[in-house]
PDB file of N, CA and C in Angstrom:
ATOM      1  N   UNK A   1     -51.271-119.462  10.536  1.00  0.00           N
ATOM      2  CA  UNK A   1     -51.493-120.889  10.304  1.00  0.00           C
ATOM      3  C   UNK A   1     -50.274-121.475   9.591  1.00  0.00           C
ATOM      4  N   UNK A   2     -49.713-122.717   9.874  1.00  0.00           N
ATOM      5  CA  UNK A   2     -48.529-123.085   9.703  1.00  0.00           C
ATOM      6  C   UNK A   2     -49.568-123.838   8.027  1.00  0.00           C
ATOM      7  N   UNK A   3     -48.480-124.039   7.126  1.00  0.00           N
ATOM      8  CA  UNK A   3     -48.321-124.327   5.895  1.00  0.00           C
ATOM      9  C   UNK A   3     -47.974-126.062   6.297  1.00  0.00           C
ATOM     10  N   UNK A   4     -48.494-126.865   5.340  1.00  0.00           N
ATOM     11  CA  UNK A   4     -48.137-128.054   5.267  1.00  0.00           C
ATOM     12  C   UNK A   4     -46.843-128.452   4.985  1.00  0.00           C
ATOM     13  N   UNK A   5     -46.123-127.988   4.237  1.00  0.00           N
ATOM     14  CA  UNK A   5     -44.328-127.803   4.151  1.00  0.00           C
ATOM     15  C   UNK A   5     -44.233-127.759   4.940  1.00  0.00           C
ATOM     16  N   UNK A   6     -44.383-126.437   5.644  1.00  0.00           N
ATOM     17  CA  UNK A   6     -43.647-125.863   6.842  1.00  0.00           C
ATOM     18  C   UNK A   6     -43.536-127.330   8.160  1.00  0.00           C
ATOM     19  N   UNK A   7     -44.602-127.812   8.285  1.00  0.00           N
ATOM     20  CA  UNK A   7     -44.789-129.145   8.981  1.00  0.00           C
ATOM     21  C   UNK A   7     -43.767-130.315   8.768  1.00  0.00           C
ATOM     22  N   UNK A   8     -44.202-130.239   7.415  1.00  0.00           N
ATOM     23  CA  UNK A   8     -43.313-131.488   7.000  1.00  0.00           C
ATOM     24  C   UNK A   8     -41.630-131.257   6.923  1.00  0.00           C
ATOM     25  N   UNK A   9     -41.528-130.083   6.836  1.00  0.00           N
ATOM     26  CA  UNK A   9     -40.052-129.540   7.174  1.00  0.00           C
ATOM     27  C   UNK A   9     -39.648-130.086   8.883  1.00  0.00           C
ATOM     28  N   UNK A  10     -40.448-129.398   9.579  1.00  0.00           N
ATOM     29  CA  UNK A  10     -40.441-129.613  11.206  1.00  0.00           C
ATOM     30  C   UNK A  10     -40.278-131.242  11.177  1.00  0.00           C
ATOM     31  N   UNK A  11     -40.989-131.889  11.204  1.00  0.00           N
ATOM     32  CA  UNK A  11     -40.936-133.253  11.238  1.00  0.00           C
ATOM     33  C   UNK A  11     -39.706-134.078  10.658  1.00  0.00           C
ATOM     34  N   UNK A  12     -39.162-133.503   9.961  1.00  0.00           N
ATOM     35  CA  UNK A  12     -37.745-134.112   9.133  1.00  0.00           C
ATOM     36  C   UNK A  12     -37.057-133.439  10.208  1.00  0.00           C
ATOM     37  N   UNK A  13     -36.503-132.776  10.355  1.00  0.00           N
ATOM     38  CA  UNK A  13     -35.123-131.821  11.000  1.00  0.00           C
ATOM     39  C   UNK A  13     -35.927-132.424  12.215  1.00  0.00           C
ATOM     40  N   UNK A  14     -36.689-132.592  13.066  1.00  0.00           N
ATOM     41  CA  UNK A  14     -36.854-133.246  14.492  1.00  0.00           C
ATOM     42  C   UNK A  14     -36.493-134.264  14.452  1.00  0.00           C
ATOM     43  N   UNK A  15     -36.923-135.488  13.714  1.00  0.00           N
ATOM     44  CA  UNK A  15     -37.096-136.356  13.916  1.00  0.00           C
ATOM     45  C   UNK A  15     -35.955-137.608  12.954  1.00  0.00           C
ATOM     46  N   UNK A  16     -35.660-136.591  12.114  1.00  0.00           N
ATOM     47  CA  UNK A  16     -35.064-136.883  10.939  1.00  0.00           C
ATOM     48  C   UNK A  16     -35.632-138.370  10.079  1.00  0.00           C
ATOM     49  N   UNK A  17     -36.717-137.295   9.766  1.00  0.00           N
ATOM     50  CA  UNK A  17     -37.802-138.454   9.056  1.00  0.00           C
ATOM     51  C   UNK A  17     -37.222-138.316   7.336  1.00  0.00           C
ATOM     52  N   UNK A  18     -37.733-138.790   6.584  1.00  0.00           N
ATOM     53  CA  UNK A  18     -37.675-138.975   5.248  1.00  0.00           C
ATOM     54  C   UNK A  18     -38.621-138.021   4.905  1.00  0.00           C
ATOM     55  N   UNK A  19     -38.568-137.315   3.591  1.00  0.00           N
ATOM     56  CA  UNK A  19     -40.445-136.986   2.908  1.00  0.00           C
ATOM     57  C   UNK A  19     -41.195-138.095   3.242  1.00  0.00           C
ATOM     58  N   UNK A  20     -41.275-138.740   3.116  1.00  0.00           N
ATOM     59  CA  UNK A  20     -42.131-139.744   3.027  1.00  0.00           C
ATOM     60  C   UNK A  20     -42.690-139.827   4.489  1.00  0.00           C
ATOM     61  N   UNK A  21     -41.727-140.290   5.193  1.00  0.00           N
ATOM     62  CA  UNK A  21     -41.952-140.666   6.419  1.00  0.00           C
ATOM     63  C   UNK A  21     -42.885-139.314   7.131  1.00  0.00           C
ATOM     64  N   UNK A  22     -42.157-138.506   7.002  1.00  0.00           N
ATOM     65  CA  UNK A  22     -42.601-137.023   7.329  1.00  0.00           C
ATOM     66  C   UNK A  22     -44.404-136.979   6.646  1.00  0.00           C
ATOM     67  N   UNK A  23     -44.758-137.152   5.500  1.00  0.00           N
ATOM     68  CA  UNK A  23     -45.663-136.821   4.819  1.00  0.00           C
ATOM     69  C   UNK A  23     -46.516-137.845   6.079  1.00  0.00           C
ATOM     70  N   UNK A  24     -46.579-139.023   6.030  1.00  0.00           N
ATOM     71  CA  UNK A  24     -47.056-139.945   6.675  1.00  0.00           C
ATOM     72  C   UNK A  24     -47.526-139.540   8.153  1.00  0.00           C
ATOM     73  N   UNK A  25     -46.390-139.360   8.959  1.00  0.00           N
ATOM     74  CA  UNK A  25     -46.889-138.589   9.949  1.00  0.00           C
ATOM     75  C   UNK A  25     -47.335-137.413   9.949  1.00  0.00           C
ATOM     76  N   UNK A  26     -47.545-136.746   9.445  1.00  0.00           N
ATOM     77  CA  UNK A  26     -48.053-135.255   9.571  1.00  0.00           C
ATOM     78  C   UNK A  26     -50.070-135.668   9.101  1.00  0.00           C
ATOM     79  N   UNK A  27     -50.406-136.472   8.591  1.00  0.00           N
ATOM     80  CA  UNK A  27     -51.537-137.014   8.145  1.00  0.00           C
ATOM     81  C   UNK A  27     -52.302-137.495   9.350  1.00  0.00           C
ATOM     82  N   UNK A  28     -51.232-138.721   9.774  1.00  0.00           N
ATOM     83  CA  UNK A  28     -51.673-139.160  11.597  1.00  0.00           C
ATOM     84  C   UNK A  28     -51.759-137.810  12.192  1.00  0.00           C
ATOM     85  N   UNK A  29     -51.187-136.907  12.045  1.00  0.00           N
ATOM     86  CA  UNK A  29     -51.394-136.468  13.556  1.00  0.00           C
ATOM     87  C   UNK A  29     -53.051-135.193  12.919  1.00  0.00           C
ATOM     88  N   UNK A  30     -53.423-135.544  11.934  1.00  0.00           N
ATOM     89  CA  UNK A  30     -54.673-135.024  11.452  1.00  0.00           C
ATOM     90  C   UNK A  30     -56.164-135.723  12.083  1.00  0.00           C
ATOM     91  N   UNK A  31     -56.023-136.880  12.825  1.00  0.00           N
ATOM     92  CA  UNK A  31     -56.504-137.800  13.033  1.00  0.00           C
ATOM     93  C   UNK A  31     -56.870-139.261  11.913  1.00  0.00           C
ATOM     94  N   UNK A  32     -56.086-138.925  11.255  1.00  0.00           N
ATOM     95  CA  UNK A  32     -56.560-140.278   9.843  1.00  0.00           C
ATOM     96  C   UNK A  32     -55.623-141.657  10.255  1.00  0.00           C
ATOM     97  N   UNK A  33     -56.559-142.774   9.877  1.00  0.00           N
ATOM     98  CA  UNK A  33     -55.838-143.772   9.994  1.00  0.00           C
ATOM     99  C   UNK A  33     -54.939-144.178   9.190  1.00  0.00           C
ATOM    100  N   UNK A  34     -54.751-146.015   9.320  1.00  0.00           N
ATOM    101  CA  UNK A  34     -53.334-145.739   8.155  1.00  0.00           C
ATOM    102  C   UNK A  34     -54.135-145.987   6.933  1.00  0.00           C
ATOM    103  N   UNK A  35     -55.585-146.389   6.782  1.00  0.00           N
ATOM    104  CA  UNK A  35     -56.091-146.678   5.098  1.00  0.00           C
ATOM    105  C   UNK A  35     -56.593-145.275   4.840  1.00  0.00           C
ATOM    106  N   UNK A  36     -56.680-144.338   5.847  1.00  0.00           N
ATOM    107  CA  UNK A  36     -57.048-143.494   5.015  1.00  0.00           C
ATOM    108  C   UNK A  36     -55.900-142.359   4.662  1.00  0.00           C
ATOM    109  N   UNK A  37     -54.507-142.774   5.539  1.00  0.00           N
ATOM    110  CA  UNK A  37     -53.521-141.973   5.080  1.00  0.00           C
ATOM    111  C   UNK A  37     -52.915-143.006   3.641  1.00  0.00           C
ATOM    112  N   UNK A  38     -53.237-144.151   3.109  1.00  0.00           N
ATOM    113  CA  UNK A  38     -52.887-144.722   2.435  1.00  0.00           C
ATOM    114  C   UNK A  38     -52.998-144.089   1.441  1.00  0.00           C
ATOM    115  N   UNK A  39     -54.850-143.904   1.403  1.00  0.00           N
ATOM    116  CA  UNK A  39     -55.438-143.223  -0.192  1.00  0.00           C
ATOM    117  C   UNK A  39     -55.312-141.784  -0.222  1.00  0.00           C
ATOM    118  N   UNK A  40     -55.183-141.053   0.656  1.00  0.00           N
ATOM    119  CA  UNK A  40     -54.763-139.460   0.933  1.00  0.00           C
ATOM    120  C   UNK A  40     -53.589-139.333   0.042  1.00  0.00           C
ATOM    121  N   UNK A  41     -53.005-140.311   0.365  1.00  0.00           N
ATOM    122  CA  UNK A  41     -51.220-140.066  -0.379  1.00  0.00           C
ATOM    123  C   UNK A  41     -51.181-141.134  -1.602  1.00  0.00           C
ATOM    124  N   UNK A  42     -52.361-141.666  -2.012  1.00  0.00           N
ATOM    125  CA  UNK A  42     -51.924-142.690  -2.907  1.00  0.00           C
ATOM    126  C   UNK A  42     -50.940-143.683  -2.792  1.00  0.00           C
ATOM    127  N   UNK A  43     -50.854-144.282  -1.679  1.00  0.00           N
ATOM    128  CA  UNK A  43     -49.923-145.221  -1.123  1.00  0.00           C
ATOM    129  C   UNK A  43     -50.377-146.604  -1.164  1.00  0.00           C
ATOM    130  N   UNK A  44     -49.971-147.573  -0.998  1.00  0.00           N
ATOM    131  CA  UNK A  44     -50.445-148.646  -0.172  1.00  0.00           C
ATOM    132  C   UNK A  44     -50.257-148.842   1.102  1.00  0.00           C
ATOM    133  N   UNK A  45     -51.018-150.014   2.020  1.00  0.00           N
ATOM    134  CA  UNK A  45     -51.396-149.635   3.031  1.00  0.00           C
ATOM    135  C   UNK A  45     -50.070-150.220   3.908  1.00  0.00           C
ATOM    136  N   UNK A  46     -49.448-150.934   3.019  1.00  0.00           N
ATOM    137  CA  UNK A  46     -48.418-151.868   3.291  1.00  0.00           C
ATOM    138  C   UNK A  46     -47.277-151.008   3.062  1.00  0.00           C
ATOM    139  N   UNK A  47     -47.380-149.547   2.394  1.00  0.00           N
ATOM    140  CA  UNK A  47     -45.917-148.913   2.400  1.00  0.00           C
ATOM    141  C   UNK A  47     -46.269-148.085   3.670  1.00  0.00           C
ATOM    142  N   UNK A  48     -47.440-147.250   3.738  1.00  0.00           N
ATOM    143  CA  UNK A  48     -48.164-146.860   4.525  1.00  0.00           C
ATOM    144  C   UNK A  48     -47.507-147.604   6.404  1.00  0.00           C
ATOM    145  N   UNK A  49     -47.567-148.795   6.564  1.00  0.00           N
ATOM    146  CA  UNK A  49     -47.041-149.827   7.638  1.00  0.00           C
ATOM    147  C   UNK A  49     -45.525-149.588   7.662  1.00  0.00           C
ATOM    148  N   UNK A  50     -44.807-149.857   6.669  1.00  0.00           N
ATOM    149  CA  UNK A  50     -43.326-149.636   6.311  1.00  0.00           C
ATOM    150  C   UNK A  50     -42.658-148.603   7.085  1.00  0.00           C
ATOM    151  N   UNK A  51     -43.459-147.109   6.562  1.00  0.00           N
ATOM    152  CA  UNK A  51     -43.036-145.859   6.740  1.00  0.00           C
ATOM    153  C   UNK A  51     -43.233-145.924   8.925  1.00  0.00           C
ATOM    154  N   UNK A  52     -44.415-145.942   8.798  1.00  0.00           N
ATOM    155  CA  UNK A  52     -44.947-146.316  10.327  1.00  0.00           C
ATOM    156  C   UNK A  52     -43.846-146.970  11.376  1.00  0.00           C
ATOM    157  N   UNK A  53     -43.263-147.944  10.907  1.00  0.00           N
ATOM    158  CA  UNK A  53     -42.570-148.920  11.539  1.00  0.00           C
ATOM    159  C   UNK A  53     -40.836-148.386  11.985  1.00  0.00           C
ATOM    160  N   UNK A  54     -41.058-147.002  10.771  1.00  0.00           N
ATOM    161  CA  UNK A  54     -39.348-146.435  10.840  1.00  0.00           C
ATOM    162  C   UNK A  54     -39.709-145.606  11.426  1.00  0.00           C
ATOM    163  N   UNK A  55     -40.853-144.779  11.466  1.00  0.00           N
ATOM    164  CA  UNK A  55     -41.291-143.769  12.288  1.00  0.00           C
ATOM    165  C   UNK A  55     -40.964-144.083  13.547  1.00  0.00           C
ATOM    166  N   UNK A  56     -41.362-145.202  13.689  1.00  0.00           N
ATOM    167  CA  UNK A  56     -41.569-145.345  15.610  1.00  0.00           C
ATOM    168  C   UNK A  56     -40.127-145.944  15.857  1.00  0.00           C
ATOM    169  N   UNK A  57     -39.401-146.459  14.821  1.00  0.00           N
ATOM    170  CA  UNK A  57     -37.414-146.462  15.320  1.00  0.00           C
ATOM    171  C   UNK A  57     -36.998-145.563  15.658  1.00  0.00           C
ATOM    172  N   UNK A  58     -37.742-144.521  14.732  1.00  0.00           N
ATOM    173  CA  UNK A  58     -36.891-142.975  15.235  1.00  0.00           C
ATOM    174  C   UNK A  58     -37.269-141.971  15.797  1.00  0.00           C
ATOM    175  N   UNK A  59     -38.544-142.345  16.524  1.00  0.00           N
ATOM    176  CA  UNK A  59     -39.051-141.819  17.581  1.00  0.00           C
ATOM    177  C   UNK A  59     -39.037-142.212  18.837  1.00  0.00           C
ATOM    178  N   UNK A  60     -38.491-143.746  18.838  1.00  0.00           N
ATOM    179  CA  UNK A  60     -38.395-144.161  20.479  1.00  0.00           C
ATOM    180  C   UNK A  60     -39.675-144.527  20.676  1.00  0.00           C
ATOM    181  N   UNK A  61     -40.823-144.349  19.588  1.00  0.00           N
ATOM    182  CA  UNK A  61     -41.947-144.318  20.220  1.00  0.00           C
ATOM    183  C   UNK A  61     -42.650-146.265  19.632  1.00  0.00           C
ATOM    184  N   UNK A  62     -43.767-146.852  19.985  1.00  0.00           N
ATOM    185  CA  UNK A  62     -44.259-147.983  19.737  1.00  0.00           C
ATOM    186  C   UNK A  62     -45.750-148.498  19.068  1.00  0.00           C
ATOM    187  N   UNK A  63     -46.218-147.356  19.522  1.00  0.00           N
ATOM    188  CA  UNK A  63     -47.686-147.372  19.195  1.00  0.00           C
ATOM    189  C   UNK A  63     -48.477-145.910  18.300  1.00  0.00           C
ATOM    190  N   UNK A  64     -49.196-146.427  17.806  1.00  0.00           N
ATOM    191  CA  UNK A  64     -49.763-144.567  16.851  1.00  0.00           C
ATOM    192  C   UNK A  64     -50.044-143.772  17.985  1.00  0.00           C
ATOM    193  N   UNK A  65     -51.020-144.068  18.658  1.00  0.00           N
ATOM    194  CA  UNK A  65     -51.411-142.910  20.084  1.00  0.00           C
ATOM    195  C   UNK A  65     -49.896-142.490  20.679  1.00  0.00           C
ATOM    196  N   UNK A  66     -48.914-143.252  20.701  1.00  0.00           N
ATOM    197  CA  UNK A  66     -48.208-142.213  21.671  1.00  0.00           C
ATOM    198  C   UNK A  66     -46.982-141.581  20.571  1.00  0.00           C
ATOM    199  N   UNK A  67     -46.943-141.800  19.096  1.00  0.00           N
ATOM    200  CA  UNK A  67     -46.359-141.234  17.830  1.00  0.00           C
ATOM    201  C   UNK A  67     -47.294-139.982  17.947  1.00  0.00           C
ATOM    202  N   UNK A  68     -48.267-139.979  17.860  1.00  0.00           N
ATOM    203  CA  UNK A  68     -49.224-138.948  17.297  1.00  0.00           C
ATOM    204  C   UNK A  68     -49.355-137.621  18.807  1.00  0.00           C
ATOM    205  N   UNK A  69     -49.222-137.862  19.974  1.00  0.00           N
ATOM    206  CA  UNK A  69     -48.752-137.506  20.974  1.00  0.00           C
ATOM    207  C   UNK A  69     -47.686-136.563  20.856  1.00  0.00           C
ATOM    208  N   UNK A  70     -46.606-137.442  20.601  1.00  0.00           N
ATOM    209  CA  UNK A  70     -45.257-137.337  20.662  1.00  0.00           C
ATOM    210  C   UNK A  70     -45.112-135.490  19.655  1.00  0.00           C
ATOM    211  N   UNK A  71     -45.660-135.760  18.859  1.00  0.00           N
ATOM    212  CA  UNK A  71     -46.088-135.431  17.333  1.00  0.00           C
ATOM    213  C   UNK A  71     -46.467-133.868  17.571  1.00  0.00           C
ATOM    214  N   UNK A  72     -47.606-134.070  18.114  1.00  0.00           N
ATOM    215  CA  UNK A  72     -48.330-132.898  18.492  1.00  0.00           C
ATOM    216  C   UNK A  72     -47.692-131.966  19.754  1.00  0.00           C
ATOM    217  N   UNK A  73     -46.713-132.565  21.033  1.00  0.00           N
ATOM    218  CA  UNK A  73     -46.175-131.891  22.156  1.00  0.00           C
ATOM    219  C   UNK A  73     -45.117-131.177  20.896  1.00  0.00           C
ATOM    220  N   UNK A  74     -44.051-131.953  20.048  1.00  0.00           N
ATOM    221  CA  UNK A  74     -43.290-131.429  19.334  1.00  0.00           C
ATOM    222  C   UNK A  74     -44.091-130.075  18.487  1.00  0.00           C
ATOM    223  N   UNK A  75     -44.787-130.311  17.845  1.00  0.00           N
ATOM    224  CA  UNK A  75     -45.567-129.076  17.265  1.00  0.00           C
ATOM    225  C   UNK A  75     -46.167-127.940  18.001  1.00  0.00           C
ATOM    226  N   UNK A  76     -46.442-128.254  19.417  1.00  0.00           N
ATOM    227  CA  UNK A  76     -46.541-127.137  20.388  1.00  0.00           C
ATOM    228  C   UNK A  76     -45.472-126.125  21.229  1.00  0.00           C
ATOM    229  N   UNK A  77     -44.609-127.316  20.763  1.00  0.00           N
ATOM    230  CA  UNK A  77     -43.181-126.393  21.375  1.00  0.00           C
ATOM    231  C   UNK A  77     -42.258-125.250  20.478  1.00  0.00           C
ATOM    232  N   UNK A  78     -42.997-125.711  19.319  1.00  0.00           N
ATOM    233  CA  UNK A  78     -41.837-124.730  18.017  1.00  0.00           C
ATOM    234  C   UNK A  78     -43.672-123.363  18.013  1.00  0.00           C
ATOM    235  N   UNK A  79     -44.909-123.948  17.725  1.00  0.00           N
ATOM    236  CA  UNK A  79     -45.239-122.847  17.871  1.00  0.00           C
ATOM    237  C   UNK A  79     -45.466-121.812  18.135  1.00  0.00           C
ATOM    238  N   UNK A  80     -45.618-120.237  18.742  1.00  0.00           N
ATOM    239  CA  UNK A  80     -45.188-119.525  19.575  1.00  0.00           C
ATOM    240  C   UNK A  80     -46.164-118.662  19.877  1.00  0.00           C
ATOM    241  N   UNK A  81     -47.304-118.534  20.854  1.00  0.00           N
ATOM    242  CA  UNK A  81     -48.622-118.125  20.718  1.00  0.00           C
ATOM    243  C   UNK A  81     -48.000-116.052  20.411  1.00  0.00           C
ATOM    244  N   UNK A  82     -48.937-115.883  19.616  1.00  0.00           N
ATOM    245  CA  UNK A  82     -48.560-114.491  19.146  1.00  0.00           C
ATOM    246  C   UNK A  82     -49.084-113.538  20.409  1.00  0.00           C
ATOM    247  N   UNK A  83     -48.368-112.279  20.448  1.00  0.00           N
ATOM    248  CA  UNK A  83     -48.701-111.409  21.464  1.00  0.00           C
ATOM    249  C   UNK A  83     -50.057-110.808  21.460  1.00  0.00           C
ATOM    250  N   UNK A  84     -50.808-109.865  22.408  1.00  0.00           N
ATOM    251  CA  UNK A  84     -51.979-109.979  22.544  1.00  0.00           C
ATOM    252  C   UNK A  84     -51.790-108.079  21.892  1.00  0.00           C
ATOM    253  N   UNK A  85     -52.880-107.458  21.781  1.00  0.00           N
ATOM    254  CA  UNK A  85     -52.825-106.560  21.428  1.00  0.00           C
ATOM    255  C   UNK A  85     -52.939-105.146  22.607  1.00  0.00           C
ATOM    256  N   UNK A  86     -52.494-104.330  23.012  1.00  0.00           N
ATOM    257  CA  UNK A  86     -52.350-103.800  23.842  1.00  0.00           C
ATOM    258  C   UNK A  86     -54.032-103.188  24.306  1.00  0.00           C
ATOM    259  N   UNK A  87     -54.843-103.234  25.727  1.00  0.00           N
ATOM    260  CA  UNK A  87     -56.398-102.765  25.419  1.00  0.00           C
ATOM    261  C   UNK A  87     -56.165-100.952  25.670  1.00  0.00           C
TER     262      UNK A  87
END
């Protein structure tokens, strides 16, 4: 099981997000919205929007569904399903 760092690491070096930015998305792609990634992180909902808005500059992307998408194909490609055990 990947570590929440470990995520938020991935998400910076991909995307070259901020902590912040990084923290933010890694929450979306939990399924939470932005008020409840607001109070998760003790944010407001309006920095919460901020972070969102640079996210999707530097993703190419426009909308949360296809950020959170985007998000999750990236997280399937670095994971590496482990080998099976010999029967």
């Amino acid at each position: 099981m990947w570590h929440e760092s470990h995520e938020i690491d991935l998400l910076r070096r991909r995307f070259r997000l901020t902590p912040a930015e990084a923290k933010v998305a890694l929450q979306l792609t939990k399924g939470d919205g932005r008020l409840a990634v607001a109070n998760r992180l003790g944010i407001t909902l309006a920095t919460v929007s901020t972070h969102l808005r640079h996210i999707f500059a530097k993703t190419g992307t426009h909308r949360q569904a296809e950020l959170v998408g985007l998000l999750l194909r990236a997280r399937k490609r670095v994971v590496k399903p482990v080998p099976a055990w010999p029967a």
